[in-house]
Each structure stands twice: as C-alpha cells, then as structure tokens.
Protein backbone atom coordinates (compact mmCIF):
# COMPACT_ATOMS: atom_id res chain seq x y z
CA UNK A 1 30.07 -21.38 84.84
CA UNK A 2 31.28 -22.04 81.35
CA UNK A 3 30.59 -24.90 79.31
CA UNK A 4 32.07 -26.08 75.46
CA UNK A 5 30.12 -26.05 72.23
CA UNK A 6 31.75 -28.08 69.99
CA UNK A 7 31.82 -26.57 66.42
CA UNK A 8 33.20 -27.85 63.27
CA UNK A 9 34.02 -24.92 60.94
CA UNK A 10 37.59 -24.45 58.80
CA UNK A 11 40.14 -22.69 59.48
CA UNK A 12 43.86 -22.12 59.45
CA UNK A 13 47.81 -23.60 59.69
CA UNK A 14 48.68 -23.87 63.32
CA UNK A 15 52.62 -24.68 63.59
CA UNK A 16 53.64 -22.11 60.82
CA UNK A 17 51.96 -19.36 62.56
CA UNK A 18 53.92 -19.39 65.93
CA UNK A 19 57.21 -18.91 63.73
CA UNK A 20 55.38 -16.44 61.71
CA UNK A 21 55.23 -14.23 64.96
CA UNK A 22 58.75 -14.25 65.92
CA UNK A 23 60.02 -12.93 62.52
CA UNK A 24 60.68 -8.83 61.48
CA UNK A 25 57.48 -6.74 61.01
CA UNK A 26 57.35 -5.40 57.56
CA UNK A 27 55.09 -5.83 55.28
CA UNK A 28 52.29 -8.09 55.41
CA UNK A 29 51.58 -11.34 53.43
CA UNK A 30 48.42 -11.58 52.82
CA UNK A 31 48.95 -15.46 51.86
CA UNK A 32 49.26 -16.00 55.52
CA UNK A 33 45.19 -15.61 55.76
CA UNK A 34 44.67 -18.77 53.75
CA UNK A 35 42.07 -20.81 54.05
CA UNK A 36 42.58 -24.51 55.70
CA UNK A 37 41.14 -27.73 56.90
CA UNK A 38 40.59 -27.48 60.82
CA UNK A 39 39.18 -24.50 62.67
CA UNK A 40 41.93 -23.35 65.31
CA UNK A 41 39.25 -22.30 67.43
CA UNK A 42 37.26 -25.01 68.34
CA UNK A 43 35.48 -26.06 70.21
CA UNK A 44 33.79 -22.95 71.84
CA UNK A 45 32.60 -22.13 75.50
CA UNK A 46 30.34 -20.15 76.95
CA UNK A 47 29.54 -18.30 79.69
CA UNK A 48 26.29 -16.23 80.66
CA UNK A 49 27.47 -12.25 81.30
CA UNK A 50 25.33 -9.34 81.27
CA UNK A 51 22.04 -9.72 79.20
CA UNK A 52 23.99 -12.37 77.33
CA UNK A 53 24.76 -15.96 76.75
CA UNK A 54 28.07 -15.50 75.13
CA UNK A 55 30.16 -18.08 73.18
CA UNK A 56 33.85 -17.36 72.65
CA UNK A 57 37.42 -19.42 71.96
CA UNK A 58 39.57 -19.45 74.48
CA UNK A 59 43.22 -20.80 73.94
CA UNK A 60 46.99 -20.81 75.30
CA UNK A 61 47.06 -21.05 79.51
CA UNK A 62 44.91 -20.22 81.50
CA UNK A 63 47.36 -18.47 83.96
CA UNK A 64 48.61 -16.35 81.02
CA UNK A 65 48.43 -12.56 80.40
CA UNK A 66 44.57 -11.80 78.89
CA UNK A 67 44.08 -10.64 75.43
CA UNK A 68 40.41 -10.48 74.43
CA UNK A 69 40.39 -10.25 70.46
CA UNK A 70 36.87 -8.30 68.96
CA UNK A 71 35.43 -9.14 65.73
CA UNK A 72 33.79 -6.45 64.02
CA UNK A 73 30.33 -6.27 60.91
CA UNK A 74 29.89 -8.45 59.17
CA UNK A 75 32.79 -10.78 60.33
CA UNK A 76 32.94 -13.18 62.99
CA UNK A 77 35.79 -14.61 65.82
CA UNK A 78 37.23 -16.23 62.51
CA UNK A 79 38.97 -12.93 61.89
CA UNK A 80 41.31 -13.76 64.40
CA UNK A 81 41.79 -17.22 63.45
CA UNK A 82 45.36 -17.10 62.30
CA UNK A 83 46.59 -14.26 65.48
CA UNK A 84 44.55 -16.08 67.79
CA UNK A 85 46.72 -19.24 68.30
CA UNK A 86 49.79 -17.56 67.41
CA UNK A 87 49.32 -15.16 70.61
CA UNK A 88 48.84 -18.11 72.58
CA UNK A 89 51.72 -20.12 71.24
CA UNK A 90 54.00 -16.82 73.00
CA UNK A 91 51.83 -18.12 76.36
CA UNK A 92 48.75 -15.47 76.33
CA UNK A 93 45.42 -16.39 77.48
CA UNK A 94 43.32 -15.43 74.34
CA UNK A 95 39.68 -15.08 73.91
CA UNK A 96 37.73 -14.11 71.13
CA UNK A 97 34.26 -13.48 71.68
CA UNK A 98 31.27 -13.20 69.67
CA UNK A 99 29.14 -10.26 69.88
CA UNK A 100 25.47 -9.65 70.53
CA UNK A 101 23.92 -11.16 67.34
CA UNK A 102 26.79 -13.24 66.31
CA UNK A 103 27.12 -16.69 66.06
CA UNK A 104 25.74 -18.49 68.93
CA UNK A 105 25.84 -15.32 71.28
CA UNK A 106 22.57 -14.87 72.48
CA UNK A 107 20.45 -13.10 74.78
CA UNK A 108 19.13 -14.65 78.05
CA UNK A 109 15.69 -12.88 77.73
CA UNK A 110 13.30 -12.65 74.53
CA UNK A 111 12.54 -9.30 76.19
CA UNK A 112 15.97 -7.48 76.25
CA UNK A 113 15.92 -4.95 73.69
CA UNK A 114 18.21 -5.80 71.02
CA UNK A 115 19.84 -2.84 70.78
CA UNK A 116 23.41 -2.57 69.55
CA UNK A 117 24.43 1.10 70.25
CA UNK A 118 28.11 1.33 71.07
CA UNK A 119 28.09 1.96 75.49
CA UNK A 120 25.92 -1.55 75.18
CA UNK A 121 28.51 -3.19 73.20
CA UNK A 122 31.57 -1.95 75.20
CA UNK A 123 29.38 -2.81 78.34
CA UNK A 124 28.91 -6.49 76.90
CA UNK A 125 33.08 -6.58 76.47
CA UNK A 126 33.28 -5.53 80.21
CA UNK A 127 30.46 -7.73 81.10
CA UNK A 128 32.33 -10.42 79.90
CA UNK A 129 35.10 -9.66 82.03
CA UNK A 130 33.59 -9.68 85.12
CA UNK A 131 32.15 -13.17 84.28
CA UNK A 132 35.27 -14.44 84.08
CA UNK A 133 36.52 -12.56 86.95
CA UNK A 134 39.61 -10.76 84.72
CA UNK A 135 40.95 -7.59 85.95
CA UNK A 136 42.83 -6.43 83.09
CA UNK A 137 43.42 -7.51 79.32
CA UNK A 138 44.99 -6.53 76.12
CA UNK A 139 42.23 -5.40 74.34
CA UNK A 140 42.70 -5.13 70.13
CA UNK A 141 39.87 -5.56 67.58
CA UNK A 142 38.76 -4.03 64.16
CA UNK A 143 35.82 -2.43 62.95
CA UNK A 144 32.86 -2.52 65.17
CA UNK A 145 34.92 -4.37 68.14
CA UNK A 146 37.82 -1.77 67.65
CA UNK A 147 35.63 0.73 68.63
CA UNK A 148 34.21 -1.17 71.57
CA UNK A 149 37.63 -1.43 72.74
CA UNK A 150 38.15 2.53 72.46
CA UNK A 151 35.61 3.14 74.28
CA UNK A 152 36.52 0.36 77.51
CA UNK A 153 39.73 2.13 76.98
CA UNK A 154 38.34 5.44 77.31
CA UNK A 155 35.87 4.76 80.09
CA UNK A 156 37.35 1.95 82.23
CA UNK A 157 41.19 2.47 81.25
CA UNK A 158 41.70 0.23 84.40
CA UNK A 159 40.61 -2.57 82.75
CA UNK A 160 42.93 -2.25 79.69
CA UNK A 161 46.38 -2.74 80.19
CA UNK A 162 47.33 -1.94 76.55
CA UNK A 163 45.08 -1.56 73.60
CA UNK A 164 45.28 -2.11 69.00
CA UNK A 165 42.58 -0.50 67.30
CA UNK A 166 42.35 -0.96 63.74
CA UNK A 167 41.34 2.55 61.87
CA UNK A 168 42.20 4.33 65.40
CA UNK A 169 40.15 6.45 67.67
CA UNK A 170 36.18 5.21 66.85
CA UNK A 171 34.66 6.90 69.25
CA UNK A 172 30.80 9.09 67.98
CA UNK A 173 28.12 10.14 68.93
CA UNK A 174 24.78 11.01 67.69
CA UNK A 175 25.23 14.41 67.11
CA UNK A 176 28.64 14.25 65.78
CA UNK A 177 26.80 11.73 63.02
CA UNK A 178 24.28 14.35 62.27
CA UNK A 179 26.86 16.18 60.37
CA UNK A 180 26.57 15.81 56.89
CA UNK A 181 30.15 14.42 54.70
CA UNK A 182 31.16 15.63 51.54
CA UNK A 183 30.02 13.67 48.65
CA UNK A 184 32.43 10.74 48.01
CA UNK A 185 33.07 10.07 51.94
CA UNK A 186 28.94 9.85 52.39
CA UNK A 187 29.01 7.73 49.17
CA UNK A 188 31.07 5.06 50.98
CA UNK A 189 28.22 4.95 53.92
CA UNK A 190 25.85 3.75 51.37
CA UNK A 191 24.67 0.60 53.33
CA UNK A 192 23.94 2.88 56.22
CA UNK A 193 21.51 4.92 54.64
CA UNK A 194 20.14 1.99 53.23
CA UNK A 195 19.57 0.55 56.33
CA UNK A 196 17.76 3.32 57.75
CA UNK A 197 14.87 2.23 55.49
CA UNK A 198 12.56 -0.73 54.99
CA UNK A 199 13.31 -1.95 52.26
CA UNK A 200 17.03 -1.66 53.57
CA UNK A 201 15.90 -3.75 56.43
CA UNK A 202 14.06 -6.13 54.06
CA UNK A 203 16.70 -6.48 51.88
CA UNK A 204 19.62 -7.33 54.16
CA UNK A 205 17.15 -10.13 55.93
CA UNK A 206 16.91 -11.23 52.24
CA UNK A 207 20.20 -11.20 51.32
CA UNK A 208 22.57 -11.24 54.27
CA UNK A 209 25.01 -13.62 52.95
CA UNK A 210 25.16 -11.80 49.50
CA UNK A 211 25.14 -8.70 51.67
CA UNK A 212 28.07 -9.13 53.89
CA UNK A 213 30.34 -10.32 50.64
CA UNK A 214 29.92 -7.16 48.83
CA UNK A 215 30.64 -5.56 51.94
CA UNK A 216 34.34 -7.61 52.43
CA UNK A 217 34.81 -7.04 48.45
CA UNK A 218 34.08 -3.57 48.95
CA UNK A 219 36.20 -3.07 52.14
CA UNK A 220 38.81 -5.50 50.82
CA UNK A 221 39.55 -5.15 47.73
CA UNK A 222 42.78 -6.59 47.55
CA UNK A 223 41.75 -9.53 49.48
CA UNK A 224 41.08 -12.46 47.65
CA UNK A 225 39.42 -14.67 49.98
CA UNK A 226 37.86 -18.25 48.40
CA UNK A 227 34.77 -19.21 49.07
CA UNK A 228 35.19 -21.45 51.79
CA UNK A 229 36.37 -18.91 54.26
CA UNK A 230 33.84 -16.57 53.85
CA UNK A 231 31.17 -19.06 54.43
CA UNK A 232 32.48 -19.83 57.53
CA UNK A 233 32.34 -16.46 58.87
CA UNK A 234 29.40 -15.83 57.07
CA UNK A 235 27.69 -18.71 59.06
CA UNK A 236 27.75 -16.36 61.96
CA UNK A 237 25.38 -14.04 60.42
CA UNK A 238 22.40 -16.58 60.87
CA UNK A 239 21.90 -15.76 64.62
CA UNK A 240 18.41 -14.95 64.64
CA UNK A 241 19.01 -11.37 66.20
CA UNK A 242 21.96 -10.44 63.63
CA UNK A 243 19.54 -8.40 61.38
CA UNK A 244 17.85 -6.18 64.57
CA UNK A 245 21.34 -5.92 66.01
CA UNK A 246 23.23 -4.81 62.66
CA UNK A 247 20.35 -2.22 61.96
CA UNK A 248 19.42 -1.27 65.26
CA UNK A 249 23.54 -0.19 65.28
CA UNK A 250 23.17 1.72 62.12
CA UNK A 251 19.84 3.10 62.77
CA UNK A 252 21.59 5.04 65.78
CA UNK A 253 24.28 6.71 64.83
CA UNK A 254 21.76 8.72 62.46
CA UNK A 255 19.94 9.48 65.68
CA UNK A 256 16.91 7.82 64.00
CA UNK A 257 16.34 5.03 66.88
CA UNK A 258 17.32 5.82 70.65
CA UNK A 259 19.13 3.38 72.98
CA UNK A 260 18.37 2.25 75.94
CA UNK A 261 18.12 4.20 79.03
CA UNK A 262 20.28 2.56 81.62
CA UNK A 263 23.65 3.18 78.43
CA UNK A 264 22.76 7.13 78.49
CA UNK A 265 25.09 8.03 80.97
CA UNK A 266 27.88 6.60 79.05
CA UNK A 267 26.75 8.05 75.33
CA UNK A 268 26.94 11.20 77.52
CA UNK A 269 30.34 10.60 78.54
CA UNK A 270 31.04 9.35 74.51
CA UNK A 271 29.78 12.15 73.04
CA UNK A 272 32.36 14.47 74.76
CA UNK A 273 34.90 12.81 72.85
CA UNK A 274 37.19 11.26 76.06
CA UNK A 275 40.75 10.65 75.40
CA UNK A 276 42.47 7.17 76.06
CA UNK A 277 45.25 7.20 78.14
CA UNK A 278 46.30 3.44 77.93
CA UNK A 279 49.65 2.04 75.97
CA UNK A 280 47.91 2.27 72.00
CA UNK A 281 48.81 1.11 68.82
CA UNK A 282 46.87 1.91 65.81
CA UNK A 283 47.21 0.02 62.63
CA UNK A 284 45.85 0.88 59.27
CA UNK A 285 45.96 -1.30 55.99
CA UNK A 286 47.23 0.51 52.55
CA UNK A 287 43.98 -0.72 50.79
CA UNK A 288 41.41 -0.26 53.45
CA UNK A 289 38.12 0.15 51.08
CA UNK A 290 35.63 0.97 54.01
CA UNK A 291 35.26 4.53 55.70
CA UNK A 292 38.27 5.46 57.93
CA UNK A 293 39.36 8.43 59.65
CA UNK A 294 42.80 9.66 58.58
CA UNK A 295 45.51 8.68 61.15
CA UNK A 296 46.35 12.75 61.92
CA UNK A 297 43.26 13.13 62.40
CA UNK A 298 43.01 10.98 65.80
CA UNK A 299 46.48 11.39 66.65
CA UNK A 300 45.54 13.67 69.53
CA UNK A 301 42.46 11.51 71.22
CA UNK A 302 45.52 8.90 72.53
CA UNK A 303 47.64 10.71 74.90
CA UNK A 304 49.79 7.77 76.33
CA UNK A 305 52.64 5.86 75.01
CA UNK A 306 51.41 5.74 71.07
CA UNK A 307 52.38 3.74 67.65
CA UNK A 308 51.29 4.00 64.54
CA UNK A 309 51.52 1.33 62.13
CA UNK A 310 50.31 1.06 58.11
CA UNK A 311 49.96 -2.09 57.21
CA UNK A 312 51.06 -2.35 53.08
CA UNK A 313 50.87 -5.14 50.72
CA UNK A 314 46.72 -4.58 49.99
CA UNK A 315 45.75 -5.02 53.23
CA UNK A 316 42.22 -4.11 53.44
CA UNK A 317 39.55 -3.79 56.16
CA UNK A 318 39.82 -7.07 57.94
CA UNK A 319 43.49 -6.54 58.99
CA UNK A 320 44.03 -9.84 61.46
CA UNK A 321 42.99 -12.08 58.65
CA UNK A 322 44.70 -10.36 56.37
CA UNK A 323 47.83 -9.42 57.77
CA UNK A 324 48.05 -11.82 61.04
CA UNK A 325 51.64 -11.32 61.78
CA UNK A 326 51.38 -7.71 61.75
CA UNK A 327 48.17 -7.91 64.00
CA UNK A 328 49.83 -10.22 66.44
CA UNK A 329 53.04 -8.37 66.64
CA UNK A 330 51.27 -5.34 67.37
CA UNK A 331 49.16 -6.74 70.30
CA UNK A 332 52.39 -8.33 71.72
CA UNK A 333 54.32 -4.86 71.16
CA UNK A 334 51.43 -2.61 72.69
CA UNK A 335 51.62 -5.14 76.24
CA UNK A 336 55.17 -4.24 75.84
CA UNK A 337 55.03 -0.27 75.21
C-alpha cells in the first residue's frame, strides 16, 4: 500500500507550463527553470518495493499512460519539477521517484548492503513497477537515472514502451571502466577518483552540500540557478545512506568494490553491451559541462525508431530543469514515435 508524506519544499509555475508544452520545439529557455513559491510535487507517497521504502510524486490521472521520470547525482525528483506537471496537464500518469539514498527513500533493512551498482538501480526502477502493478511506462531520466532507464530498456524492453535518455546510451561495465581516457576526458572524472579514496569519502561526508554545487556549476555552467533551488534539491542529499550509495556507485565502476551477488547475472548481460530496441530519443544540451559520450558514438546501441535532439541556448547537464519544454516534448514525442 502507499501512503502520503507531506513535504513543503519550493518549486515552480504550474498554469504557464501546460501552454509551454503545446508550443514549437526550438530552442530552450532556460528562464522556464525558475525558481518559485510552491513545490508542484507535493505531497509525496510511498510505497515499499524491493529492498526499499520508496517515496515518489505522483500526478495527472491515475488511469493515464505511465511515465516514470529518474533523477540522476547529485539532484533530486526536483529536476523534473517544471516537466513533471506539464506531462500530466496532457493527461499522463507521472511519477518521479527518488532513488536509493535520496530523499526519504530508504531501505527496509539496516542489513541490505547499500550498494548502488547500476543492475541494482535499474532493478529498484522495475521493482517499483511491480509495486504498483504497471506493465509498461515511458521511461526518460538524466544522468544516473538515464542510465537506469537504458539498461530496463535494454534488459526488460517489455516494460518500456518508449524511452529519453539524456547523454544517450549509458550502459558500462567494469572492465570497459578499466580503460584508461586521454588526459582532459579523465580530468573531467576528477570527483571519481577522488572518491575512490578516504579522504574522498571524508570529504564529501564533510562537504556534501558544497560538494554537489560545484558539481551543478561544473556540469552547468550556463545555468544560473539561485540559491533557493539548489537547496531544495540539495536537501535530498541528507538521507543518511546518500554518502555509501554515491561512493559505493563510483567505487564500482573502477572495479575497486564488487556488487552484490544476486545483480551478477545482469552486469554479465551489461557488460556485453545489449542494444535497446524500444522507440528512443536522445537529447543532449549545447553546454553540457559533465562527461558525455559523443552522440555518433552511441548511435548504433539503439536500433528502433530513433531521434536525436541538441538542446541549445546553454543548456547544461540537468536538461529537464533546464530546458523543461524540450524535455517534455521529447517524452510526449518518443510515446508517439
């Protein structure tokens, strides 16, 4: 069963969004990602699936067509904030879930490992499907949850009736991250390698809130976002498992940490690169600051009806929030392709 949270956080314009949405795509505004008094997604639910006690927004009718919307490090549901009730203004059922360490997502057991390698991640997204008894969604997300929607692509395509990933085909493996990068591309990894260390572990415990901002400067550099809206999304950051979880992720894909036993069927599967056969679109923005893999060079990993989209305007690594009509018209044009 679910049950509501109530939450009072900030958020975004509600009626100027659902005409945003029926206008030409072009280039994105980033002024539609400002900051305002009351949070569109409140109040939350939750629902226990998997190893997990997971709290999401759910909005539009519940009879309509499913999107599930995935936040990715070190954001939070508020990504979606401004695409979230525009999607369900056109009559989806939206929900926007936060992951394992995030927000007040939590684990059912104090023993569970808190492991966030990638098949546990894209098991929690399926996990959370099954809770809620839906057969098929739209899946679209950014960053970490556009590759856990890859890889539910990729592994259960009959679960996904049409997919947006942000930055494209995500899909790794530990041996593919073995390989070392040329100079400037390992140079934008930085927090990675920082994290494989103590101190690194130490430090973002320390400084998580300081952390994560350089981290959206960095990645969005274009973006200026005040102060109020990152400390909302920031505020997810204080689950008590976020630090394990966002090192534990990091940790992996150097091969320095090993998941969990019951996932390594599916890393197998991963690490042979599968293809996605679903209806994609893959977006990019012009000023994307954080490491991304160029569009050619994923092209051939989606072999169903495809689009390609760059977002311009200095649209960085948080697309949704930063370009929310473009992000909505592509999820509503990928259920349509």
């Amino acid at each position: 069963m679910s049950r509501k949270s109530p939450i009072k956080r900030r958020a975004m314009l509600g009626a100027a969004l659902i005409a945003i949405t029926g206008s030409p795509l072009g280039a994105a505004n980033p002024a539609l990602a400002s900051d305002t008094a009351n949070d569109s997604l409140a109040p939350l639910k939750h629902i226990h699936a998997g190893v997990l006690d997971v709290a999401y927004a759910e909005l539009g009718p519940a009879d309509g067509p499913v999107v599930i919307l995935l936040h990715g490090w070190p954001y939070d549901i508020h990504s979606y904030e401004s695409v979230a009730p525009a999607l369900a203004a056109k009559g989806y059922r939206v929900l926007v879930p936060y992951a394992r360490g995030y927000g007040d997502t939590r684990f059912l057991s104090a023993t569970t490992p808190r492991n966030a390698e990638p098949a546990a991640l894209a098991q929690d997204v399926v996990d959370f499907m099954d809770a809620l008894k839906i057969k098929q969604a739209v899946l679209a997300g950014f960053d970490w949850g556009a590759r856990s929607a890859d890889i539910v692509a990729a592994l259960w395509p009959q679960r996904v009736k049409a997919l947006v990933s942000v930055s494209g085909y995500l899909i790794g493996s530990q041996e593919s991250g073995k390989q070392p990068l040329p100079p400037k591309a390992e140079y934008l990894w930085w927090y990675q390698y920082y994290f494989a260390t103590d101190r690194g572990q130490l430090g973002y415990a320390t400084y998580t809130h300081d952390f994560a901002k350089l981290i959206w400067q960095l990645a969005s550099p274009q973006w200026h976002f005040d102060q109020a809206t990152f400390d909302r999304s920031a505020a997810a950051l204080d689950n008590p498992d976020q630090v394990a979880i966002a090192v534990q992720n990091y940790r992996w894909r150097l091969d320095l940490v090993k998941g969990e036993a019951k996932y390594a069927a599916l890393e197998q599967r991963l690490a042979k690169f599968p293809t996605i056969g679903v209806p994609t679109i893959t977006m990019e923005g012009d000023a994307n600051g954080a490491p991304h893999p160029a569009a050619e060079a994923y092209r051939k990993y989606f072999t169903g009806k495809y689009a390609y989209r760059l977002i311009t305007g200095g649209i960085g690594h948080d697309l949704p929030q930063e370009a929310p009509q473009a992000f909505t018209q592509a999820v509503i044009d990928a259920d349509h392709l």
